[in-house]
N, C-alpha and C. Protein backbone atom coordinates (compact mmCIF):
# COMPACT_ATOMS: atom_id res chain seq x y z
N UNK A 1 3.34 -10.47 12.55
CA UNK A 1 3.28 -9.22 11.81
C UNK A 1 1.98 -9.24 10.99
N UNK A 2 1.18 -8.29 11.43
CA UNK A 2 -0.43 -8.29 10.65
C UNK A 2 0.13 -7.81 9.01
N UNK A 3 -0.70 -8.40 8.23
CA UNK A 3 -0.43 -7.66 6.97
C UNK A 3 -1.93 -7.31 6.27
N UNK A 4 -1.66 -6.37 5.51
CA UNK A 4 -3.27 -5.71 5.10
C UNK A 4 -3.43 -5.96 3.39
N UNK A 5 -4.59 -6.06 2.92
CA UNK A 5 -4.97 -6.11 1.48
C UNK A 5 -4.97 -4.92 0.86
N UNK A 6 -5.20 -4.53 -0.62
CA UNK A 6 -5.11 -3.14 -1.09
C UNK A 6 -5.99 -2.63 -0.77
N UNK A 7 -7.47 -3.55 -0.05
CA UNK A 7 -8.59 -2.47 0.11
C UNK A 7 -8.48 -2.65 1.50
N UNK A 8 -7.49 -2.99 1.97
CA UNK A 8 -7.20 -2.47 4.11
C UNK A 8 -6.73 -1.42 3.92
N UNK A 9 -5.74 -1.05 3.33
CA UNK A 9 -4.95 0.10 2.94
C UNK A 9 -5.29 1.03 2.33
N UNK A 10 -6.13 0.66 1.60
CA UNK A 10 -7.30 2.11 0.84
C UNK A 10 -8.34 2.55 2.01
N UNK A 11 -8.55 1.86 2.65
CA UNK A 11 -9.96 2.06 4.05
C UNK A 11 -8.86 3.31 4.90
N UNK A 12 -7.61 2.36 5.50
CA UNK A 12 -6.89 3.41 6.13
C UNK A 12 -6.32 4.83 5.37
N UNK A 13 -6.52 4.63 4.50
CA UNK A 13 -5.90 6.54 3.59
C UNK A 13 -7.04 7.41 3.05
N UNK A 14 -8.15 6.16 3.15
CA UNK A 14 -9.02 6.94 2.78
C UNK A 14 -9.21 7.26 1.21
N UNK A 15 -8.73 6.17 0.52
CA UNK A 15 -8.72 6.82 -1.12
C UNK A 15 -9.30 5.17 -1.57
N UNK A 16 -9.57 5.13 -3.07
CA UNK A 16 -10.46 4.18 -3.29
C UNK A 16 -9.46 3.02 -3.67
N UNK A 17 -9.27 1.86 -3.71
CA UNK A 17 -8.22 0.47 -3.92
C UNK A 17 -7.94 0.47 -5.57
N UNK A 18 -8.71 0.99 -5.99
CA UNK A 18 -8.17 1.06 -7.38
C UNK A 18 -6.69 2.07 -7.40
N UNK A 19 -7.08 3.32 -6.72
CA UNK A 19 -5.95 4.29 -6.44
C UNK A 19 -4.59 3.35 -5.85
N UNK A 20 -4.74 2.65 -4.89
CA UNK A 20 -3.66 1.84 -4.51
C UNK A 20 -2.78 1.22 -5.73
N UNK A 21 -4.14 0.06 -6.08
CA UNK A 21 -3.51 -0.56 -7.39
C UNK A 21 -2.29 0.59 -8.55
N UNK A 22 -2.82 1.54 -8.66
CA UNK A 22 -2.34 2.31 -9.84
C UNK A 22 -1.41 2.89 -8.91
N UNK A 23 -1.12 3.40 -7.54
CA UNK A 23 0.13 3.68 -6.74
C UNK A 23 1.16 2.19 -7.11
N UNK A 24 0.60 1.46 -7.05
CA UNK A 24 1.65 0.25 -6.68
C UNK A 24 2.28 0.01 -8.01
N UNK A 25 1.35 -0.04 -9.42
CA UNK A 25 1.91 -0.06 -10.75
C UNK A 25 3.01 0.53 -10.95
N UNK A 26 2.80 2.00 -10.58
CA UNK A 26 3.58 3.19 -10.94
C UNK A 26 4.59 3.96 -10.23
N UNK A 27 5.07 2.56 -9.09
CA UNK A 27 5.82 2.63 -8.18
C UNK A 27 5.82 3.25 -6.82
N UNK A 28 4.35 4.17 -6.71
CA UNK A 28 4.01 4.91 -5.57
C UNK A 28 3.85 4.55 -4.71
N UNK A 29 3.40 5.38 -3.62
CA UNK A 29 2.47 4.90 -2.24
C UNK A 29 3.36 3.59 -1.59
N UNK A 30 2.79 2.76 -0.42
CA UNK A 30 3.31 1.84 0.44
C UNK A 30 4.11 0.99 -0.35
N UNK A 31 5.50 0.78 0.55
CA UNK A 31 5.90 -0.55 -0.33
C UNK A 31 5.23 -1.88 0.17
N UNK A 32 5.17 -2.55 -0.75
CA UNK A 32 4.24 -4.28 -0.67
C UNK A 32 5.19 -5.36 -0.55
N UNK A 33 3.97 -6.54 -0.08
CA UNK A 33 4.68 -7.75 -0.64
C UNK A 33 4.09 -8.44 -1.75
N UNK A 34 4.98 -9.26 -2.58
CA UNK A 34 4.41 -10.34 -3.06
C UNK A 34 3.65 -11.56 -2.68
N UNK A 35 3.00 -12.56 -2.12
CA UNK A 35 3.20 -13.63 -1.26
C UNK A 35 2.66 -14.44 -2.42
N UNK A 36 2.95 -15.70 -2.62
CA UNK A 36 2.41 -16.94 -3.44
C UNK A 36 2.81 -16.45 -4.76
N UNK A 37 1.59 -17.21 -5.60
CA UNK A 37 1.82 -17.07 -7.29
C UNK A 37 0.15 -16.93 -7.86
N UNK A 38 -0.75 -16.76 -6.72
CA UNK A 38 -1.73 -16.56 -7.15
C UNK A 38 -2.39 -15.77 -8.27
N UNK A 39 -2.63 -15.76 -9.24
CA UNK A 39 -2.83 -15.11 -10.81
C UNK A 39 -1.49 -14.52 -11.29
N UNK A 40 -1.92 -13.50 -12.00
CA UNK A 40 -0.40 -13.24 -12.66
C UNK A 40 0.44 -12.01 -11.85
N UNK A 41 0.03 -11.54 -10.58
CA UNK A 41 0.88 -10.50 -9.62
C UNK A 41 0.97 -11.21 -8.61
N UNK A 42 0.28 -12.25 -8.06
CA UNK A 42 0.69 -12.83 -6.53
C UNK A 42 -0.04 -12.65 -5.64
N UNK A 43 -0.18 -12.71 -4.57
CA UNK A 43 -1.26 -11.49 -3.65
C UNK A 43 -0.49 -10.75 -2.73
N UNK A 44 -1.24 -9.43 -3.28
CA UNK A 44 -0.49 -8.06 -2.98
C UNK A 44 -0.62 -8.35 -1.26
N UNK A 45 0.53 -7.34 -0.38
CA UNK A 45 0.07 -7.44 0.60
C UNK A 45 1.19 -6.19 1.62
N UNK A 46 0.68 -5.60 2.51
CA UNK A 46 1.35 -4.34 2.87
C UNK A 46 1.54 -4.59 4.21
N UNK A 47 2.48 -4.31 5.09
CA UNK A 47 2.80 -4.32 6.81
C UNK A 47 2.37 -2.26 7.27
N UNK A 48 2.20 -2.46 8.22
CA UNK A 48 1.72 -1.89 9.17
C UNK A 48 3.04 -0.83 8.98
N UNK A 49 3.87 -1.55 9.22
CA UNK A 49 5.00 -0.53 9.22
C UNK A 49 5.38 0.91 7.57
N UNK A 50 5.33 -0.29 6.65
CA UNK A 50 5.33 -0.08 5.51
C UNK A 50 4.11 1.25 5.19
N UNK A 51 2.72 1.22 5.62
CA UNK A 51 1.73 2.20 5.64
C UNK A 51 2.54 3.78 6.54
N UNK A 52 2.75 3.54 7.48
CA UNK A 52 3.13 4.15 8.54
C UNK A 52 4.34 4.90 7.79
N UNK A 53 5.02 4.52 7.10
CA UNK A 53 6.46 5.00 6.85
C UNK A 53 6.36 5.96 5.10
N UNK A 54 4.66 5.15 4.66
CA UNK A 54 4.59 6.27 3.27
C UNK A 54 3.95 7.38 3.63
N UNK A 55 2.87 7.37 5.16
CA UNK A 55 2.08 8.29 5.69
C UNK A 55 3.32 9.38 6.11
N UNK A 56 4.71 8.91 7.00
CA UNK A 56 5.31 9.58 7.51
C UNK A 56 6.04 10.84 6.29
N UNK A 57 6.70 10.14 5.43
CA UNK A 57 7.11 10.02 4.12
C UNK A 57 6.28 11.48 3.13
N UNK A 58 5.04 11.28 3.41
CA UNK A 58 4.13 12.15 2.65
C UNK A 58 3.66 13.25 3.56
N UNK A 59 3.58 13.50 4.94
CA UNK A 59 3.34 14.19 5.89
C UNK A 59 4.99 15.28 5.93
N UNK A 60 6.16 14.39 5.85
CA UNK A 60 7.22 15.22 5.41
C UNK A 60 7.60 16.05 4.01
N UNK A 61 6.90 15.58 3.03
CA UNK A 61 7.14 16.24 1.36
C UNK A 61 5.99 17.68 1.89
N UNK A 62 4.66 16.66 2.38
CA UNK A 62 3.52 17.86 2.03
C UNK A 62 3.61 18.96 3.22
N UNK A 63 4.36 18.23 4.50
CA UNK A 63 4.43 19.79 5.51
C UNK A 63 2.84 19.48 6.23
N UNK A 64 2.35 18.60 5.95
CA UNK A 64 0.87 18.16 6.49
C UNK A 64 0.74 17.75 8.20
């Protein structure tokens, strides 16, 4: 299972990785993983599926 960084996932939506970051704070956008204990959040990390299912998700609210 490939998994992507916040700035794989900002490349694919097209919005800048900071935007991710502040989706992910504030509960938005793709759900993640945690993996390790690396600094004080872990390293963020998103599946393929997970992208696919907030794109689907937001294509259904917006009618897009």
């Amino acid at each position: 299972m490939p998994l992507f960084t916040a700035a794989e996932v900002a490349d694919l939506l097209r919005v800048k990785k900071n935007t991710i970051d502040k989706w992910r704070q504030r509960g938005r956008g793709p759900r993640f993983l945690r993996i390790g204990t690396q600094g004080p959040s872990g390293r963020i990390r998103y599946t393929r599926a997970a992208v696919e299912e907030y794109l689907a998700q937001a294509e259904a609210k917006h009618g897009a």
